[in-house]
Protein backbone atom coordinates (compact mmCIF):
# COMPACT_ATOMS: atom_id res chain seq x y z
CA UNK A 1 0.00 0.00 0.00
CA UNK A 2 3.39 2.41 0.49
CA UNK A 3 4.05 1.64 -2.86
CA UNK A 4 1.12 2.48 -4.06
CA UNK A 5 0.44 5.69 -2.55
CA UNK A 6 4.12 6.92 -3.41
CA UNK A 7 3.27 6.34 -6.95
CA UNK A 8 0.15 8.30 -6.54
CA UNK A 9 2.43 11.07 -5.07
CA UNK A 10 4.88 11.07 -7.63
CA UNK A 11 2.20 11.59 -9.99
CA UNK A 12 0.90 14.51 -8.15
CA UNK A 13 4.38 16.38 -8.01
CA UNK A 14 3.92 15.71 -12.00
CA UNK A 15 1.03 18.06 -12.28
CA UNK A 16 1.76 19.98 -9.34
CA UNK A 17 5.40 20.72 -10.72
CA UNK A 18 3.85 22.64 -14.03
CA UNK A 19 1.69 25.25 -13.05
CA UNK A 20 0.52 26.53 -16.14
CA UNK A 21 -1.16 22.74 -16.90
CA UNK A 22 -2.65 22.92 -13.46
CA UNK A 23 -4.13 26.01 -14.14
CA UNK A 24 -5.76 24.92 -17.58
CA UNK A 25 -6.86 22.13 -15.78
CA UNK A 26 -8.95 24.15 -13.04
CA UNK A 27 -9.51 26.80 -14.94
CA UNK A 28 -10.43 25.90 -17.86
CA UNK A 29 -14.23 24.42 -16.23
CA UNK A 30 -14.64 28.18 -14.97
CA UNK A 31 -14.17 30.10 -18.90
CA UNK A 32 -15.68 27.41 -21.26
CA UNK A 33 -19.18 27.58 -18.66
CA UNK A 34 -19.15 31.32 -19.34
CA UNK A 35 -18.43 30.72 -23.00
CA UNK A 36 -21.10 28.77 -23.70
CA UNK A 37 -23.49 30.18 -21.45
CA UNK A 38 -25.04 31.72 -24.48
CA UNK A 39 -27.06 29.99 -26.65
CA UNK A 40 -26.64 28.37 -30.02
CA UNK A 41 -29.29 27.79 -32.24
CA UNK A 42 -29.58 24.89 -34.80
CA UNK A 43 -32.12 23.24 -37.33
CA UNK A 44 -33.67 20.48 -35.89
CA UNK A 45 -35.36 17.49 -38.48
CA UNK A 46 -36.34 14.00 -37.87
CA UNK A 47 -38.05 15.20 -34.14
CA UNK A 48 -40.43 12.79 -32.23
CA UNK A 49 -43.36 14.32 -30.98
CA UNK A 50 -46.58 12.67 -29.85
CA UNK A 51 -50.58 13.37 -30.57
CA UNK A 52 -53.24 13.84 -27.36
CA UNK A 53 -56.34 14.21 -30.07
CA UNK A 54 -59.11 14.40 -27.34
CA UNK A 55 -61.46 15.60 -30.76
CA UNK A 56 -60.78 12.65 -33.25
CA UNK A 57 -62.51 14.66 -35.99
CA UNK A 58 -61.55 15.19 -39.25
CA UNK A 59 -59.35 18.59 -39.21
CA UNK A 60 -57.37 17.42 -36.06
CA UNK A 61 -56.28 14.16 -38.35
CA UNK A 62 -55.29 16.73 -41.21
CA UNK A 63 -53.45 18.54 -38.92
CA UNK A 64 -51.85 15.20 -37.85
CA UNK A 65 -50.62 14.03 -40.70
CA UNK A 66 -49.18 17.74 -41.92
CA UNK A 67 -47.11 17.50 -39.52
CA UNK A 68 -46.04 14.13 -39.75
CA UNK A 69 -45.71 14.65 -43.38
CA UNK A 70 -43.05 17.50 -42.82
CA UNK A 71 -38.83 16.82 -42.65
CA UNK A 72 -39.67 18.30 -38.96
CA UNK A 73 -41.48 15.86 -37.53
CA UNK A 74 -41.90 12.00 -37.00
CA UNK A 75 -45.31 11.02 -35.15
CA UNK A 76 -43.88 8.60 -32.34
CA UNK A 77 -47.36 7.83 -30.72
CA UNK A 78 -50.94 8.89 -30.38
CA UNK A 79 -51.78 9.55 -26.35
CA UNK A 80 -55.63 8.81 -24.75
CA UNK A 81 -55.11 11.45 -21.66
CA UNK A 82 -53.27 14.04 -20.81
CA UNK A 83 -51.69 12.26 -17.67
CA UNK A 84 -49.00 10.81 -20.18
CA UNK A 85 -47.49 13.90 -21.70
CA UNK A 86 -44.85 14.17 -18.77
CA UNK A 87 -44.69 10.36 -18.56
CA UNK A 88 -43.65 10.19 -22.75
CA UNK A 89 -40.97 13.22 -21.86
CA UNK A 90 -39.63 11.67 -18.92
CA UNK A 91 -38.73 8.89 -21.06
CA UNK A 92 -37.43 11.13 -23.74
CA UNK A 93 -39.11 9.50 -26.70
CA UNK A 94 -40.40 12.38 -27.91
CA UNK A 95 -39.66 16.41 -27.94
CA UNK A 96 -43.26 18.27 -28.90
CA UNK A 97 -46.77 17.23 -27.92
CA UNK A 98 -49.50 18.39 -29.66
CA UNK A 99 -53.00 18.19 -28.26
CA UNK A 100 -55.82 19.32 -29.40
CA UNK A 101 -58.87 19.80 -27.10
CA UNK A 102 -62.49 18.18 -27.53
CA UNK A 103 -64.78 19.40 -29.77
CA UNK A 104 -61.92 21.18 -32.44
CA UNK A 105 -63.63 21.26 -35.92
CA UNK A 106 -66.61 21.96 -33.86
CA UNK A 107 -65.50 24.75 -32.44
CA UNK A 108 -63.88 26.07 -35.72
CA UNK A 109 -66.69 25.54 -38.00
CA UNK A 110 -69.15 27.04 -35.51
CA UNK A 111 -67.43 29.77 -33.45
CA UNK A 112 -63.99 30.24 -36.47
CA UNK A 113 -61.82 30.13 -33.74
CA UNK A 114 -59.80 26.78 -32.51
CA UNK A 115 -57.02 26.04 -29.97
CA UNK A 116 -54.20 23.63 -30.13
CA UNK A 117 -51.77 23.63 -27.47
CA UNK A 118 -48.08 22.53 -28.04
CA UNK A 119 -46.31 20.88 -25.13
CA UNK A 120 -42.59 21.02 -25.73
CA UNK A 121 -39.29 19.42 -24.03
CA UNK A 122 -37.77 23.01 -22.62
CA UNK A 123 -34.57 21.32 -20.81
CA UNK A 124 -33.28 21.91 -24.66
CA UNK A 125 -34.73 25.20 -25.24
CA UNK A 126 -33.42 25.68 -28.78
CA UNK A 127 -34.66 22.60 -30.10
CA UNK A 128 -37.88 23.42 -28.02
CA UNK A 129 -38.40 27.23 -29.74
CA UNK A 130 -37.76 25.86 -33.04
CA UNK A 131 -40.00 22.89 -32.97
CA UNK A 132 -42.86 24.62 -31.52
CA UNK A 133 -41.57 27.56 -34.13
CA UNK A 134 -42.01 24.96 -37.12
CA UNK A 135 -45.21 23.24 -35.27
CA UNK A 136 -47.11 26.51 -35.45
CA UNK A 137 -45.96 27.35 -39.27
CA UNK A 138 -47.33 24.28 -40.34
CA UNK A 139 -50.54 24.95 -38.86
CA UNK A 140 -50.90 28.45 -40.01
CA UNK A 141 -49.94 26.71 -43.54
CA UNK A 142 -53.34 24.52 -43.02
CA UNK A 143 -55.28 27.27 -41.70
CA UNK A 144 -54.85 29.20 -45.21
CA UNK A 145 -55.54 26.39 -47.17
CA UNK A 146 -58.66 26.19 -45.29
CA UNK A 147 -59.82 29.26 -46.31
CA UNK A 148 -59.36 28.60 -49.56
CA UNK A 149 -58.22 32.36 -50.52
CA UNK A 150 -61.84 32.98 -49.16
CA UNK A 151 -62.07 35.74 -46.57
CA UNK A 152 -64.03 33.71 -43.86
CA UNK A 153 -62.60 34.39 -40.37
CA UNK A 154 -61.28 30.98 -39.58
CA UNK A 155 -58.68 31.03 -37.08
CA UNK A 156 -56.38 28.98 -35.02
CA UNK A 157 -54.50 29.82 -32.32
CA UNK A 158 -51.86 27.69 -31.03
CA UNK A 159 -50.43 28.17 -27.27
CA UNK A 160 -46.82 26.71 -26.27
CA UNK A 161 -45.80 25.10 -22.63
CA UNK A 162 -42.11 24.24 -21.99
CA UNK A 163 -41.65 21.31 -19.74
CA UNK A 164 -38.59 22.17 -17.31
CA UNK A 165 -37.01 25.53 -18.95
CA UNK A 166 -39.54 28.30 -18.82
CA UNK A 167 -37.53 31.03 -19.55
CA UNK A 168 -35.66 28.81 -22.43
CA UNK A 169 -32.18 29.79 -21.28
CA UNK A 170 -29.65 28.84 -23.22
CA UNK A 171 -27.60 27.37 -20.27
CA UNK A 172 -30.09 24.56 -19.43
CA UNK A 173 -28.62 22.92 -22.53
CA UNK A 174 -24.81 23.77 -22.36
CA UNK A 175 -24.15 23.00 -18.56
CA UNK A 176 -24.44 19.19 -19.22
CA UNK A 177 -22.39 19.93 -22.19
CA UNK A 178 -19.78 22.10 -20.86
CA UNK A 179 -19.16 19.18 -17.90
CA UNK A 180 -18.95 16.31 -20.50
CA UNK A 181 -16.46 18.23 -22.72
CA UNK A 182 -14.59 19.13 -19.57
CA UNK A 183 -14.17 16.09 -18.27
CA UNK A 184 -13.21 14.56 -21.50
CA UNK A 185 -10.65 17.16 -22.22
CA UNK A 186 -8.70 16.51 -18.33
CA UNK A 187 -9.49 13.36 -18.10
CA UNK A 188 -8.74 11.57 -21.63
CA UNK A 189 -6.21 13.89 -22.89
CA UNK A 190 -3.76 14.28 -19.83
CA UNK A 191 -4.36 10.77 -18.68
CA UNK A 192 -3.25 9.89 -22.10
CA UNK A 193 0.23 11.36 -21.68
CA UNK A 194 1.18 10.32 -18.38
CA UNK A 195 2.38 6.78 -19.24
CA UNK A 196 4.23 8.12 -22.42
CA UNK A 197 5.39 10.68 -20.99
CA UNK A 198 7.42 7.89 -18.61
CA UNK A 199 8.59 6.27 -21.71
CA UNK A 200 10.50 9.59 -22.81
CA UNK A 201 12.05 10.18 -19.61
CA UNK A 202 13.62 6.64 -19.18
CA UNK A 203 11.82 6.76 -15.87
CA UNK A 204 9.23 3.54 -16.92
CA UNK A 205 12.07 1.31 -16.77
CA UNK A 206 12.81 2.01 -12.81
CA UNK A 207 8.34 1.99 -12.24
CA UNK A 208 8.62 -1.55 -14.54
CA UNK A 209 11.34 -2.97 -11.85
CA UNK A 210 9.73 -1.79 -8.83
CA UNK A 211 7.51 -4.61 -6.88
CA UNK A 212 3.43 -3.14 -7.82
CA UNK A 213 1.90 -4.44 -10.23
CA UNK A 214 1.08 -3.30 -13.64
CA UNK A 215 -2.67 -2.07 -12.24
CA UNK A 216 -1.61 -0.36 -9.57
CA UNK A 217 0.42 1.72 -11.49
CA UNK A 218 -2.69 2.37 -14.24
CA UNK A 219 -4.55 3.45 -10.78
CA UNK A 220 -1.77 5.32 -9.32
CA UNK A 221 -1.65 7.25 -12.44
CA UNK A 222 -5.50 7.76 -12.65
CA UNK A 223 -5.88 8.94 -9.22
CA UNK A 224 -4.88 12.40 -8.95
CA UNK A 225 -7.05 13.16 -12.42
CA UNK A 226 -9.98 11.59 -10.69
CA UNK A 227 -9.53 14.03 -7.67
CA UNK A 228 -9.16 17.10 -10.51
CA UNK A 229 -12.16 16.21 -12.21
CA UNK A 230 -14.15 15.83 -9.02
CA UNK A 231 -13.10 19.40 -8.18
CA UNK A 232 -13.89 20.48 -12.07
CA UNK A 233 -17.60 18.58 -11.43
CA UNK A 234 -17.86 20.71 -7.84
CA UNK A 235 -16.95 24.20 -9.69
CA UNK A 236 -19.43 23.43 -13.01
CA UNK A 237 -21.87 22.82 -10.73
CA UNK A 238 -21.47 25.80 -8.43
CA UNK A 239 -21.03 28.24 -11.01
CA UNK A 240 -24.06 26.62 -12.78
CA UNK A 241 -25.98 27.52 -9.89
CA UNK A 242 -24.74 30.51 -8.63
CA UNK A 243 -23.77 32.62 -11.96
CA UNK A 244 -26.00 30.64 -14.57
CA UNK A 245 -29.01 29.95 -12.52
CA UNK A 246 -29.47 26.47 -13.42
CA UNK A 247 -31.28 24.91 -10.53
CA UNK A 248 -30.20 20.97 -10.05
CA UNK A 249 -33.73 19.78 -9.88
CA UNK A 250 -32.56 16.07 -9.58
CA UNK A 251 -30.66 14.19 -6.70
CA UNK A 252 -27.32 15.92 -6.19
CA UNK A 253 -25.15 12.86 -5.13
CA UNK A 254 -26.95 10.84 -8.20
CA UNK A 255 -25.48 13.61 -10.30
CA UNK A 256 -22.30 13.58 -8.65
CA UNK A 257 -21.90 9.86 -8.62
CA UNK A 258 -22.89 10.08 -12.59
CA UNK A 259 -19.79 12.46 -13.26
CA UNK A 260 -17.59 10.12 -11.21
CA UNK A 261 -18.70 7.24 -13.49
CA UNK A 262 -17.84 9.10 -16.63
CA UNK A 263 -14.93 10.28 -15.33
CA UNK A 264 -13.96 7.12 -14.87
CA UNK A 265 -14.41 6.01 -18.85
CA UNK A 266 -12.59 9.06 -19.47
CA UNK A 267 -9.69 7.87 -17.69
CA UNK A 268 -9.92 4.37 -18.95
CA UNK A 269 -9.50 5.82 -22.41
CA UNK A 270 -6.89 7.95 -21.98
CA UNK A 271 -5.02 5.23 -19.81
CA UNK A 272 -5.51 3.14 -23.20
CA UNK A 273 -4.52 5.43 -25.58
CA UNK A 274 -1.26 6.20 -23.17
CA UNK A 275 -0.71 2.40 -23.18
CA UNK A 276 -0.52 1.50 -26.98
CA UNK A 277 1.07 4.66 -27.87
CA UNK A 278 5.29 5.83 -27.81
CA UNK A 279 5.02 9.54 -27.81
CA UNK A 280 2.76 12.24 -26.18
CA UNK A 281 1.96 14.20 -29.60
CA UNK A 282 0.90 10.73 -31.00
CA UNK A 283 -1.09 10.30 -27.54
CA UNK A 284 -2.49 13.67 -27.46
CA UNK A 285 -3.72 13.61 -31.08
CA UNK A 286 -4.99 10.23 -30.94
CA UNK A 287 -7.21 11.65 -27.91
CA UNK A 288 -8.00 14.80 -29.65
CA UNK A 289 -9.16 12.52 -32.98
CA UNK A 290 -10.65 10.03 -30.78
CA UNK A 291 -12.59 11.35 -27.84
CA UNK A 292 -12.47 15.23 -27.95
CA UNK A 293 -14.25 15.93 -31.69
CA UNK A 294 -17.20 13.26 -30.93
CA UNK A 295 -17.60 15.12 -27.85
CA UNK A 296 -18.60 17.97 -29.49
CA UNK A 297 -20.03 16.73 -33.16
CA UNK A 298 -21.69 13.44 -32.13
CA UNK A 299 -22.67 13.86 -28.41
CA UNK A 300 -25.85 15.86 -29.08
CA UNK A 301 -24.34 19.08 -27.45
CA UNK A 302 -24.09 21.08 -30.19
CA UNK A 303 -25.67 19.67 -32.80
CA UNK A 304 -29.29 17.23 -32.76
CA UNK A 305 -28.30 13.50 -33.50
CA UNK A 306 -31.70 13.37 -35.35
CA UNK A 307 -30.06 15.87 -37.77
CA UNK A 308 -27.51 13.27 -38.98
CA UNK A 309 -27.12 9.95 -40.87
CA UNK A 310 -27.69 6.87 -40.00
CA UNK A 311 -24.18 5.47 -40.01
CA UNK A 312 -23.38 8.84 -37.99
CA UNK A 313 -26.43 8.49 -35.28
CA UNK A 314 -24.87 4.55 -34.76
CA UNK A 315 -21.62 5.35 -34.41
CA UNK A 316 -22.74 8.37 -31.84
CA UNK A 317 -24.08 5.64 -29.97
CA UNK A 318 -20.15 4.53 -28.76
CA UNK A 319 -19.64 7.94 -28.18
CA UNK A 320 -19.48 7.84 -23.97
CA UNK A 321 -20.48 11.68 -23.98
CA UNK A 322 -23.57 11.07 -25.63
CA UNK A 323 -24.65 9.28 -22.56
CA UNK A 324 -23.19 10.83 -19.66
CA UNK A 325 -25.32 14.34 -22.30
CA UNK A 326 -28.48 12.25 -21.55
CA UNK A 327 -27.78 11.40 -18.16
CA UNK A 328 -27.26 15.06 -17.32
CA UNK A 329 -30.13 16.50 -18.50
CA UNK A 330 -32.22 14.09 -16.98
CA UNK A 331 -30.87 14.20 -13.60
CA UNK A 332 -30.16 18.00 -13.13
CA UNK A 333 -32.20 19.56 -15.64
CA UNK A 334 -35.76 17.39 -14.97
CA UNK A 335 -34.98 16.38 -11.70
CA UNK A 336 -35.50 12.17 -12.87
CA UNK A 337 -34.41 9.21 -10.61
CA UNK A 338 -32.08 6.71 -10.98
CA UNK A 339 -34.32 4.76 -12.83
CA UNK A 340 -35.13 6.92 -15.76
CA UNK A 341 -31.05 6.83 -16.30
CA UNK A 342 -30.18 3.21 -15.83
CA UNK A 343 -29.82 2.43 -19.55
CA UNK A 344 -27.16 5.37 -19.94
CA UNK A 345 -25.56 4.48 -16.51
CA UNK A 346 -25.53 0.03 -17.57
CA UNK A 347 -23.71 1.09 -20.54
CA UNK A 348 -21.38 3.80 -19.48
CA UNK A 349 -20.21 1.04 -16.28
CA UNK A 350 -19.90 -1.14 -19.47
CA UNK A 351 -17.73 1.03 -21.85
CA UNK A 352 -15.42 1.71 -18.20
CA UNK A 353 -14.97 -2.11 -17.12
CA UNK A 354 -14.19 -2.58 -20.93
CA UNK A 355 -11.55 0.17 -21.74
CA UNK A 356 -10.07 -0.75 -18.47
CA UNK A 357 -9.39 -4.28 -18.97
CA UNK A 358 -8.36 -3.25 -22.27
CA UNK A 359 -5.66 -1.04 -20.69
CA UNK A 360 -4.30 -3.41 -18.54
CA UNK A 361 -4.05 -6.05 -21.15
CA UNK A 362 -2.17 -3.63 -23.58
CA UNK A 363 0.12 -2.21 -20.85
CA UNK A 364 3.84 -3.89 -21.43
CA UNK A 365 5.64 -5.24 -18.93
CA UNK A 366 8.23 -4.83 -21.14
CA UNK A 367 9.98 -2.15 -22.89
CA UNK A 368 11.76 -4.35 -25.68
């Protein structure tokens, strides 16, 4: 146990020893959550979104099928009350809701006047403005082909509810962003150095002689990164709160036991990538390539997987940020249990236990 923990010291002096790295490393949380504080907005095609038709008459099934004919919109399911709406977003099959009350061509035809209310999934309030933005187009496009270039006062009048973001600020959906990208970039890309970096030195041959074995060092090595991200998880969070005004809605240690378990697959890469590799600019590009630029393009952070092929929206799905995203938004921006997150969480302890053993099996013994 000595051994150990004077390996996990040595690595410490490492980081401790070049205090410009250190401060990228606890900085860098505090500037990119102020960067991306503001809000981008994107196109969004290929969106779920559900039907409550409490009329069942012939104008809401028009309506229905507008929308489901559009490049906007898929129609994931047709409700019977209005008791599922938050169960269907909790699950996150779908992003927009439209119901339409009892009694809608009746009320059109008799009185010219109609409402339709769209329920939208506000924890991504860009995606939610522009779907309820394209939802209510494609209405107003049916309402003047009612009319028929007649001047008959037909009208419809949509209203919009966001689920969980009320204000739509922009923050809601880069905080869980902002932490996955973090991570990634401390924990992948420096852990990915550390054992290389040993290599140039000459110093790996005196760690491959000493008496601990070849996973205690991988663990030595990961432990001082784990206790950096931790404080990089603590300072998102607090600055999310305090500066941002993101309220965690969910269970605080669930969310901080989440970030720990992505951390975690972080590290396992970048403890592989260190392991197969003989020089840090190989290492650090290979975790740039790798891990870094599918954080951003393929995670849903920036840009809607729905937007994107199918060979890209499959490959997205071994993108660890992707889940850890998900898990995120659920937990601190809808305030879901553990159970609405156990899919993400299963395969996330998955991709860690496997990019682990993978380290360990590719770390050599040997330096000839």
């Amino acid at each position: 146990m000595k051994q150990f923990i004077s390996f996990v010291k040595k690595e410490f002096y490492h980081i401790l020893r070049d205090r410009r790295t250190l401060f990228i490393l606890l900085g860098m949380p505090i500037v990119q959550i102020i960067i991306f504080g503001f809000a981008l907005t994107n196109e969004v095609k290929n969106a779920k979104f559900a039907i409550l038709d409490q009329s069942g008459d012939i104008a809401t099934r028009q309506i229905t099928d507008e929308l489901d004919a559009s490049r906007y919109f898929d129609l994931a399911s047709s409700l019977k009350n209005y008791e599922e709406i938050e169960h269907l977003f909790r699950q996150g099959k779908v992003k927009l809701v439209v119901v339409f009350p009892p009694s809608f061509n009746s009320d059109l035809q008799h009185f010219n006047s109609a409402q339709i209310q769209l329920v939208a999934d506000a924890s991504d309030p860009n995606t939610a403005t522009t779907l309820t933005g394209y939802a209510t187009t494609i209405i107003k496009d049916y309402q003047l082909r009612l009319l028929h270039d007649k001047k008959l006062p037909y009208t419809i009048n949509t209203t919009a509810r966001m689920l969980y973001n009320s204000q739509l600020k922009g923050a809601y959906s880069f905080v869980p962003g902002v932490m996955a990208m973090v991570l990634m970039l401390v924990c992948t890309m420096m852990t990915a150095i550390t054992i290389v970096r040993e290599k140039e030195t000459g110093t790996m041959e005196i760690m491959l002689v000493s008496p601990i074995q070849p996973l205690k060092i991988i663990i030595a090595k990961a432990v001082p990164y784990l206790l950096l991200s931790i404080i990089n998880i603590a300072s998102i969070l607090l600055l999310s709160v305090f500066v941002l005004d993101v309220p965690i809605k969910g269970n605080l240690l669930l969310l901080i036991s989440e970030g720990i378990l992505f951390t975690l697959t972080c590290l396992s890469f970048g403890l592989l990538i260190s392991s197969v590799t003989e020089s840090q600019q190989t290492a650090m590009f290979i975790s740039l390539v790798g891990m870094f630029l599918p954080t951003v393009m393929l995670s849903g952070f920036m840009f809607p997987i729905e937007n994107m092929p199918l060979p890209l929206r499959i490959i997205s799905r071994a993108v660890p940020a992707k889940w850890f995203y998900d898990i995120v938004k659920s937990v601190m921006i809808k305030g879901l249990s553990f159970q609405y997150v156990a899919k993400e969480t299963i395969i996330l302890a998955g991709m860690t236990v496997f990019l682990l053993a993978l380290s360990i099996k590719k770390f050599k013994t040997r330096l000839a």
